[in-house]
PDB file of N, CA and C in Angstrom:
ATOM      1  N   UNK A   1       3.181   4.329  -5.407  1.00  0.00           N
ATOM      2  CA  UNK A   1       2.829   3.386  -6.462  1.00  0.00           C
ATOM      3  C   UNK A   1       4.127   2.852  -7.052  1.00  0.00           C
ATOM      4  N   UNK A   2       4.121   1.623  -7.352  1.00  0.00           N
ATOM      5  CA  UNK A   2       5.194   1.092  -7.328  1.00  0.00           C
ATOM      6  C   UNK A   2       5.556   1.246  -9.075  1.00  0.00           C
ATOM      7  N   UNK A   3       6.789   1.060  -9.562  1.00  0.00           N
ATOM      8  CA  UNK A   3       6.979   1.213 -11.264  1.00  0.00           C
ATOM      9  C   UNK A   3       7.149  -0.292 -11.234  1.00  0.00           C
ATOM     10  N   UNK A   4       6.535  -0.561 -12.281  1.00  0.00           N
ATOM     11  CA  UNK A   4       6.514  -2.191 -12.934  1.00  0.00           C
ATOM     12  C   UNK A   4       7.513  -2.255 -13.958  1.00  0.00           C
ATOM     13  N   UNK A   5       7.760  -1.339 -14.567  1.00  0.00           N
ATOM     14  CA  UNK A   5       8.587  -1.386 -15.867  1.00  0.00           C
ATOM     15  C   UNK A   5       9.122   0.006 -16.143  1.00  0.00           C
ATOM     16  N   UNK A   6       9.680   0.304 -17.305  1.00  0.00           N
ATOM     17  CA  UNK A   6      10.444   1.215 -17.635  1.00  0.00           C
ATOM     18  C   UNK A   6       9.572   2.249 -18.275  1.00  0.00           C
ATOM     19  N   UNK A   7       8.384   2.050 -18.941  1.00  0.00           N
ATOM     20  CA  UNK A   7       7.374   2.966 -19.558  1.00  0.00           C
ATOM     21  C   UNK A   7       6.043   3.497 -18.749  1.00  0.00           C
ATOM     22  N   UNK A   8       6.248   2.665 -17.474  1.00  0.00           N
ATOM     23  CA  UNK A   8       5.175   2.866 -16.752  1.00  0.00           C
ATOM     24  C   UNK A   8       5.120   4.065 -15.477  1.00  0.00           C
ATOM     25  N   UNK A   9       4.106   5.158 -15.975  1.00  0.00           N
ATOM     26  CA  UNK A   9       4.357   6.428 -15.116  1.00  0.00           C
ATOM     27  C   UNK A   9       2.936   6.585 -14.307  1.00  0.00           C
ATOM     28  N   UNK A  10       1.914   5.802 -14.273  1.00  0.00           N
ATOM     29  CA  UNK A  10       1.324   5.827 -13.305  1.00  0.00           C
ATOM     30  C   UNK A  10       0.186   4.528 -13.507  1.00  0.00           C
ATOM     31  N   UNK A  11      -0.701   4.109 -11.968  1.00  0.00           N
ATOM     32  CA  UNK A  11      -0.940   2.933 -11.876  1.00  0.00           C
ATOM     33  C   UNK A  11      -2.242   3.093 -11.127  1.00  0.00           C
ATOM     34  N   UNK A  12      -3.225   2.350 -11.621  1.00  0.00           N
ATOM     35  CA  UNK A  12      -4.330   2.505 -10.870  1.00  0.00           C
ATOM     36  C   UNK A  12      -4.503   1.505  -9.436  1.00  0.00           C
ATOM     37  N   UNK A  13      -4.707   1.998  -8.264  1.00  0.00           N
ATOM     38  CA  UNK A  13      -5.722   1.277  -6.962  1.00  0.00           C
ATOM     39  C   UNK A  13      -6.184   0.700  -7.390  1.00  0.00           C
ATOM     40  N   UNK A  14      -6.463  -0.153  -7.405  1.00  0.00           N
ATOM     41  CA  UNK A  14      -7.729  -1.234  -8.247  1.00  0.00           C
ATOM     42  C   UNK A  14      -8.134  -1.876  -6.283  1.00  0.00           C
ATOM     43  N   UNK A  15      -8.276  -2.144  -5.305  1.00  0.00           N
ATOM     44  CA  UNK A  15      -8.346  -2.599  -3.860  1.00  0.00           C
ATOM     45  C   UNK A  15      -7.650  -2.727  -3.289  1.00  0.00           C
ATOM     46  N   UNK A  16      -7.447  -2.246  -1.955  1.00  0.00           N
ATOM     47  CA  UNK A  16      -6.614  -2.429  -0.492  1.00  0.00           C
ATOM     48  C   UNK A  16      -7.130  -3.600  -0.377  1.00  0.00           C
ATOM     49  N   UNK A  17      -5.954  -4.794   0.139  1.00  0.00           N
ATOM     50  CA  UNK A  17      -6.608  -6.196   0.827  1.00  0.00           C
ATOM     51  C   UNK A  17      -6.420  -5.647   2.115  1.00  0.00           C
ATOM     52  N   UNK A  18      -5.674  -4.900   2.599  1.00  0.00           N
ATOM     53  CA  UNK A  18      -5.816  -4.853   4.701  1.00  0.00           C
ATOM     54  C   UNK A  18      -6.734  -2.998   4.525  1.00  0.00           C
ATOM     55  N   UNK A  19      -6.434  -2.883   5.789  1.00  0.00           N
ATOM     56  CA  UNK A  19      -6.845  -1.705   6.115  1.00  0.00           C
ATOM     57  C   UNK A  19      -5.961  -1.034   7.200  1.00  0.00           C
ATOM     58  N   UNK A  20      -6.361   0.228   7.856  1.00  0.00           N
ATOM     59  CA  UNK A  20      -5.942   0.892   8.710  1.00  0.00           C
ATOM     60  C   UNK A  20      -6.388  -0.069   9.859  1.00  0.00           C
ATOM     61  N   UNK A  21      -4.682  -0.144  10.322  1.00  0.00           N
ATOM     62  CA  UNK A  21      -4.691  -0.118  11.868  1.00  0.00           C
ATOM     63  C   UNK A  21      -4.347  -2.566  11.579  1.00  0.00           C
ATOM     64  N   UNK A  22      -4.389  -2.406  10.645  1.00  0.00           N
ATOM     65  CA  UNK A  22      -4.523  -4.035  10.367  1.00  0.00           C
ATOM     66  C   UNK A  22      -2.689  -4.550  10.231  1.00  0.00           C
ATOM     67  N   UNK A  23      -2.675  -6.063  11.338  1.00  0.00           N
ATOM     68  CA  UNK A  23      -1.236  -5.879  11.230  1.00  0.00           C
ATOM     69  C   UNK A  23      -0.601  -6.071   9.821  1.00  0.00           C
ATOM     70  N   UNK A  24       0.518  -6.449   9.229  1.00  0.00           N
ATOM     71  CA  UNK A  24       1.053  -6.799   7.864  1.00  0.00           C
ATOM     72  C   UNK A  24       2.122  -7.461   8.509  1.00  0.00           C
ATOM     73  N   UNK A  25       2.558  -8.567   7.477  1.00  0.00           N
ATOM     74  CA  UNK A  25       3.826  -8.801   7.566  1.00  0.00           C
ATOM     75  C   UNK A  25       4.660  -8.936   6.416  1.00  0.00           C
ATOM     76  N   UNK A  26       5.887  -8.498   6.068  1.00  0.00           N
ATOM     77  CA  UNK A  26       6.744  -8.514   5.121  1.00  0.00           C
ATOM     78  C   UNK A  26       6.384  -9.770   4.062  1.00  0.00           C
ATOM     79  N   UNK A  27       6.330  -9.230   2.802  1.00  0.00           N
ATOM     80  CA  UNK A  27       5.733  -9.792   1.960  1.00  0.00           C
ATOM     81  C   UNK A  27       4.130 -10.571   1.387  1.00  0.00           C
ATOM     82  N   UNK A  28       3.441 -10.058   2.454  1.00  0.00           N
ATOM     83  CA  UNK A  28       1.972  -9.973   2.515  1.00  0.00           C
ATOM     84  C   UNK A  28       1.279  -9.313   1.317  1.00  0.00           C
ATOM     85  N   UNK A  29       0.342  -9.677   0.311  1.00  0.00           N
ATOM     86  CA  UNK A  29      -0.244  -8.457  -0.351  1.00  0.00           C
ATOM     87  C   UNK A  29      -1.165  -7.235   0.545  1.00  0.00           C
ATOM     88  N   UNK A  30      -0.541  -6.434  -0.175  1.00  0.00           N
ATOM     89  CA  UNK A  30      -1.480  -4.958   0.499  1.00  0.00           C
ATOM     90  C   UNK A  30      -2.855  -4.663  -0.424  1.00  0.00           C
ATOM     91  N   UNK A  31      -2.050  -4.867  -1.114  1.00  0.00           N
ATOM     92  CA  UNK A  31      -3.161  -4.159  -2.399  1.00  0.00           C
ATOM     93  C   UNK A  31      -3.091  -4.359  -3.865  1.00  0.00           C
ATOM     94  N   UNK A  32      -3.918  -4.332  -4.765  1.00  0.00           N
ATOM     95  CA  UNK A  32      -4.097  -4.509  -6.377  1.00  0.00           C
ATOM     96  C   UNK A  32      -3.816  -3.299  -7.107  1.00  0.00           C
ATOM     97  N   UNK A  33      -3.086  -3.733  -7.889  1.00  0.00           N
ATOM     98  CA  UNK A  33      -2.651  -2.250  -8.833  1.00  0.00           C
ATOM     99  C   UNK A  33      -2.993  -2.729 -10.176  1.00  0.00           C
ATOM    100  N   UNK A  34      -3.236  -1.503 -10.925  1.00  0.00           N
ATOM    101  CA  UNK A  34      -3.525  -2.032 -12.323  1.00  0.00           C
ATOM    102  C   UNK A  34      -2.906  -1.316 -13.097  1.00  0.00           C
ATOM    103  N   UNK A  35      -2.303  -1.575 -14.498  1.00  0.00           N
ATOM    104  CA  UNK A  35      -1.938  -0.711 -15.268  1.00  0.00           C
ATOM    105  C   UNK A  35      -2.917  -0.505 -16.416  1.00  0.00           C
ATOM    106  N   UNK A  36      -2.263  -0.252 -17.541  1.00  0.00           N
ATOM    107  CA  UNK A  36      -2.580  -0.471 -18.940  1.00  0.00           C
ATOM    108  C   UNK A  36      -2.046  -1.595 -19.593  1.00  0.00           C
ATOM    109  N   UNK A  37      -1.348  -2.062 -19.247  1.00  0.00           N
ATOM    110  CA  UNK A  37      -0.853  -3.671 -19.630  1.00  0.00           C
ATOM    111  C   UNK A  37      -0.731  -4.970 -18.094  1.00  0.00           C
ATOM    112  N   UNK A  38      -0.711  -4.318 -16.917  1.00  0.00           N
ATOM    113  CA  UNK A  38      -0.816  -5.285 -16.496  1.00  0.00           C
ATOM    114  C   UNK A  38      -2.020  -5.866 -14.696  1.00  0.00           C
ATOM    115  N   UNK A  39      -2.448  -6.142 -14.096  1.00  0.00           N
ATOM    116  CA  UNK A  39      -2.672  -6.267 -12.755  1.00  0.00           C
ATOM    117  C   UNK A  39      -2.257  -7.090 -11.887  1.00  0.00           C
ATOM    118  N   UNK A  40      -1.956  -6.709 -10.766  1.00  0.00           N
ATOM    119  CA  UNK A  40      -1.295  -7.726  -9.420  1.00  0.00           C
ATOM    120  C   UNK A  40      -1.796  -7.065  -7.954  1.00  0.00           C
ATOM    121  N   UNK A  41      -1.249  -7.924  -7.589  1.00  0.00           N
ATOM    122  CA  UNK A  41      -1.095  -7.954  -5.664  1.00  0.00           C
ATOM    123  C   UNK A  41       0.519  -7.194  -5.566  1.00  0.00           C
ATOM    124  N   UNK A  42       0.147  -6.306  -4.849  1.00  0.00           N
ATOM    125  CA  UNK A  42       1.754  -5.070  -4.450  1.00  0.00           C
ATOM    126  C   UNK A  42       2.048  -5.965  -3.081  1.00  0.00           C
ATOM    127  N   UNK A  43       3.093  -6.255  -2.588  1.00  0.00           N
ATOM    128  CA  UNK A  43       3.132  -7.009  -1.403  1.00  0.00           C
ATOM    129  C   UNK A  43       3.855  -5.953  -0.426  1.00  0.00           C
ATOM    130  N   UNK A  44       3.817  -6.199   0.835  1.00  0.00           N
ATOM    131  CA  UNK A  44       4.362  -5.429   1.484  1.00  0.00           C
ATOM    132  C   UNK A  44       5.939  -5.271   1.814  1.00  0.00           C
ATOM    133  N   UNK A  45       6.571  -4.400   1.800  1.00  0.00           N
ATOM    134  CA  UNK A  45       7.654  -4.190   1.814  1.00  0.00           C
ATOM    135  C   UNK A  45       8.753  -4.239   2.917  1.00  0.00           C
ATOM    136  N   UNK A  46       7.509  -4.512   4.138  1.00  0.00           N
ATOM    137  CA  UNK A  46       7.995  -4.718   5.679  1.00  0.00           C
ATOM    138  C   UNK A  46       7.034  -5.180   6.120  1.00  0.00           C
ATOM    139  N   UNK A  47       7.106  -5.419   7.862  1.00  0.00           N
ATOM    140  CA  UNK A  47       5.950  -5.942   8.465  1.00  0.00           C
ATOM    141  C   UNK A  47       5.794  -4.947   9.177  1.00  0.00           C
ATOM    142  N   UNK A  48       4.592  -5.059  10.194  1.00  0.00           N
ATOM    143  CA  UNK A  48       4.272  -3.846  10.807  1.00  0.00           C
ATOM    144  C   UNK A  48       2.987  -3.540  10.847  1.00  0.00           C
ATOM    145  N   UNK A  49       2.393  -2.041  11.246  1.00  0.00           N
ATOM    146  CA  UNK A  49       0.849  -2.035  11.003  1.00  0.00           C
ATOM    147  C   UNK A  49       0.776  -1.146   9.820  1.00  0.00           C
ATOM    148  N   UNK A  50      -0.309  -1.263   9.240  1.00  0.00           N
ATOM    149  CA  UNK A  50      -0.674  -0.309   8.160  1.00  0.00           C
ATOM    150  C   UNK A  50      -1.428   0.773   8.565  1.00  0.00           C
ATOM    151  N   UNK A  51      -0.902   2.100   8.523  1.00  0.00           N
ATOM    152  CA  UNK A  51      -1.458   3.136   9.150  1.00  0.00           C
ATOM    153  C   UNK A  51      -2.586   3.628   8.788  1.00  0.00           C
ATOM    154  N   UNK A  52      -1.920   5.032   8.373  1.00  0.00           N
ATOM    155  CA  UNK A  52      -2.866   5.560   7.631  1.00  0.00           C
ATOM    156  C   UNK A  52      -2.987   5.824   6.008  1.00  0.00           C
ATOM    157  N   UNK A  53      -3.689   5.465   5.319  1.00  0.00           N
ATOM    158  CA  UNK A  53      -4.385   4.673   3.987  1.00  0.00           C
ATOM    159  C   UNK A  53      -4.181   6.205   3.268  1.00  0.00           C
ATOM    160  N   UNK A  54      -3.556   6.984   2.633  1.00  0.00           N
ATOM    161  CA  UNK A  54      -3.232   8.430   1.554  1.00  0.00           C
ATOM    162  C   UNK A  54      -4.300   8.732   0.382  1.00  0.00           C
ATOM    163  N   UNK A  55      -3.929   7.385  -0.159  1.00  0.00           N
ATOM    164  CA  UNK A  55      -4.819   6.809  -1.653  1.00  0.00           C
ATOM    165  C   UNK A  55      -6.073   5.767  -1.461  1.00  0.00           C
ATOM    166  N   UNK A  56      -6.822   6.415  -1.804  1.00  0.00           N
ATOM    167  CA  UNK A  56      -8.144   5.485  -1.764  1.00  0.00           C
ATOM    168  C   UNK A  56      -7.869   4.699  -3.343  1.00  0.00           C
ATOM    169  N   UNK A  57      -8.909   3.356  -2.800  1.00  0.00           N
ATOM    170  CA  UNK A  57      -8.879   2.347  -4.217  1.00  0.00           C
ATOM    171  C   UNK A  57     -10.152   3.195  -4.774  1.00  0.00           C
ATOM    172  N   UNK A  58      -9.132   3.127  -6.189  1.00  0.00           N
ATOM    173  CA  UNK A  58      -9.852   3.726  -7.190  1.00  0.00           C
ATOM    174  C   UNK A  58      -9.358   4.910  -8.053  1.00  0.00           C
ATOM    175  N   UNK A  59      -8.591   5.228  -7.042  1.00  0.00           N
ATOM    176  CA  UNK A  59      -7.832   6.247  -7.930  1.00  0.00           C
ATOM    177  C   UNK A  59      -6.975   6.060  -8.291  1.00  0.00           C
ATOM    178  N   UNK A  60      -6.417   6.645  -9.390  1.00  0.00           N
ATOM    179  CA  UNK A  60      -4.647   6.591 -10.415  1.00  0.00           C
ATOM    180  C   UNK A  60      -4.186   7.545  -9.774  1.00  0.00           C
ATOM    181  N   UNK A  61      -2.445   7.078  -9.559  1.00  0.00           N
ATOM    182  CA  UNK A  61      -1.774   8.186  -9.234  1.00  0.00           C
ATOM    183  C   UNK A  61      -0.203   7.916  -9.902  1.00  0.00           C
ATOM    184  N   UNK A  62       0.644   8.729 -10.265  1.00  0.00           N
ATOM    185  CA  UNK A  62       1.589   8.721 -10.796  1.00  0.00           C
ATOM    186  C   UNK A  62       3.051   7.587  -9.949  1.00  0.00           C
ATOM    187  N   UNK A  63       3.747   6.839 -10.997  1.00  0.00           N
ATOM    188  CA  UNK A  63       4.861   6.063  -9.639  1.00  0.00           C
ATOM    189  C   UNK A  63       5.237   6.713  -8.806  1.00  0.00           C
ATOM    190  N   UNK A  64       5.573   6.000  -8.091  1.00  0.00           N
ATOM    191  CA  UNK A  64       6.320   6.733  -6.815  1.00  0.00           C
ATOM    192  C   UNK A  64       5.421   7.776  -5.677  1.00  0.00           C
ATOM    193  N   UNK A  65       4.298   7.531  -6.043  1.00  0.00           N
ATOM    194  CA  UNK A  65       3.571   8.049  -5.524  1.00  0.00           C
ATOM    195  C   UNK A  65       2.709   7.190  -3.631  1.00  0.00           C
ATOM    196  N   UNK A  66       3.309   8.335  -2.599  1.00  0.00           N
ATOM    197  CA  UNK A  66       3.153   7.464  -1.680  1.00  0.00           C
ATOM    198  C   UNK A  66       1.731   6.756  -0.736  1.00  0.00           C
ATOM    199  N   UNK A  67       1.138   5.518  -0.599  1.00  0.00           N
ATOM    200  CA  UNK A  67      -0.089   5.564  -0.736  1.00  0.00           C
ATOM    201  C   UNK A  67      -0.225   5.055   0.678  1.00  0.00           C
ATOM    202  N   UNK A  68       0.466   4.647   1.513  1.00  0.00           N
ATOM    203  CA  UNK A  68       0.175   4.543   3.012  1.00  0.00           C
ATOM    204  C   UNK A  68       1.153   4.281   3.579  1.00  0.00           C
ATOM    205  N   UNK A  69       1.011   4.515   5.122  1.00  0.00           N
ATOM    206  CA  UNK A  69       2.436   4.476   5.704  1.00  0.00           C
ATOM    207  C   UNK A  69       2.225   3.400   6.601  1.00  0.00           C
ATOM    208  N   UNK A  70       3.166   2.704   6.915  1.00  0.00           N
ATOM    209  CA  UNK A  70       3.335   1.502   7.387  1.00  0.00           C
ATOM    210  C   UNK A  70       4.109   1.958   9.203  1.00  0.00           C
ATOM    211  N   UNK A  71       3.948   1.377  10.257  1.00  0.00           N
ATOM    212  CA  UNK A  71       4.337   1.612  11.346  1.00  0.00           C
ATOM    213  C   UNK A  71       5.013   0.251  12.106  1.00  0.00           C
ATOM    214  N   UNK A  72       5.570   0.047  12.860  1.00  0.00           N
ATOM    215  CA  UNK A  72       6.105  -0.672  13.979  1.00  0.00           C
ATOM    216  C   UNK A  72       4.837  -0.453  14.538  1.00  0.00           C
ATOM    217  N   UNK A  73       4.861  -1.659  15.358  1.00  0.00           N
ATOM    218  CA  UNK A  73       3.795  -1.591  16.803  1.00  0.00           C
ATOM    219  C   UNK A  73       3.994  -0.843  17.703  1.00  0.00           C
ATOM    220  N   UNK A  74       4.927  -0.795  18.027  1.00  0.00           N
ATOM    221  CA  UNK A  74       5.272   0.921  19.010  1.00  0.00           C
ATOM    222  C   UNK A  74       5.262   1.918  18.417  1.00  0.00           C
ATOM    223  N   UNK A  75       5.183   2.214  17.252  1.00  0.00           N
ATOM    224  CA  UNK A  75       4.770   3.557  16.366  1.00  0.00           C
ATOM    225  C   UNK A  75       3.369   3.794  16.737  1.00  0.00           C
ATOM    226  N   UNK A  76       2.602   2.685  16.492  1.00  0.00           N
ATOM    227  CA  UNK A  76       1.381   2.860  16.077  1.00  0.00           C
ATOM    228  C   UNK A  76       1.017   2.608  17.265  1.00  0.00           C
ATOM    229  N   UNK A  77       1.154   2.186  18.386  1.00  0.00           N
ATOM    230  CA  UNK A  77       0.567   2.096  19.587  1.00  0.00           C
ATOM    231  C   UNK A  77       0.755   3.960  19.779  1.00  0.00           C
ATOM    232  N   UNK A  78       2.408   4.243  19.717  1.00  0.00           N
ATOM    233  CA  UNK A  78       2.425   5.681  20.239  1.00  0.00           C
ATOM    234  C   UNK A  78       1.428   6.638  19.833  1.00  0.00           C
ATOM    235  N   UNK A  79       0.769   7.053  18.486  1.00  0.00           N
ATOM    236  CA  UNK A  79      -0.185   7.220  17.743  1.00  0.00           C
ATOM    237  C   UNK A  79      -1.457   7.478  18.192  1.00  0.00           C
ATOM    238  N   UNK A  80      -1.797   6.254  19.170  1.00  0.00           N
ATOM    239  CA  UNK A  80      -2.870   5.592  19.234  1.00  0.00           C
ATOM    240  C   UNK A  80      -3.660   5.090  18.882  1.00  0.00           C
ATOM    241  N   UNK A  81      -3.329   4.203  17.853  1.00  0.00           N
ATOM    242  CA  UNK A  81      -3.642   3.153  17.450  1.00  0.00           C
ATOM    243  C   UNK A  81      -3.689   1.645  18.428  1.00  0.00           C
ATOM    244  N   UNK A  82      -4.404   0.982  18.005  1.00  0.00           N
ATOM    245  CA  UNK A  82      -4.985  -0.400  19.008  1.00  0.00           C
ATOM    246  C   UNK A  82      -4.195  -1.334  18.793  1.00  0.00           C
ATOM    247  N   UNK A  83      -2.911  -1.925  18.817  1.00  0.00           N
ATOM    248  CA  UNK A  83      -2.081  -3.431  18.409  1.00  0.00           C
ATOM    249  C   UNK A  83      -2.983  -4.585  18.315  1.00  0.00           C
TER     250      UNK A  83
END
């Protein structure tokens, strides 16, 4: 979960826009976060596939908290996952 600001120690899922196994590309939104003061689109931080999903939408979890892992296409092919 990403920190928005300096007071902010944890952030709600509010929806995944992709899913597992769905490609991404660098700067794509992934997903909606919400705080107590604010909501957005988290964009992606690379391109690649989106693996496997940690945090379901809906739950709060503290910053820095890691909510899916992102792969290369040869990661995720190795895996077995579908490109």
């Amino acid at each position: 979960m990403p920190k928005w600001g300096v007071t902010m120690e944890e952030g709600l899922l509010r929806e995944w826009l992709k899913q597992s196994g769905d490609r991404v590309v660098e700067g794509e939104p992934l997903f909606v976060a919400e705080t107590d003061k604010a909501e957005g689109e988290v964009e992606s931080p690379g391109g690649g596939v989106l693996g496997e999903i940690l945090v379901a939408a809906g739950v709060t979890v503290p910053t820095g908290t890691l909510l899916a892992r992102l792969y290369s296409a040869e990661e995720w092919r190795g895996r077995g996952g579908a490109s």
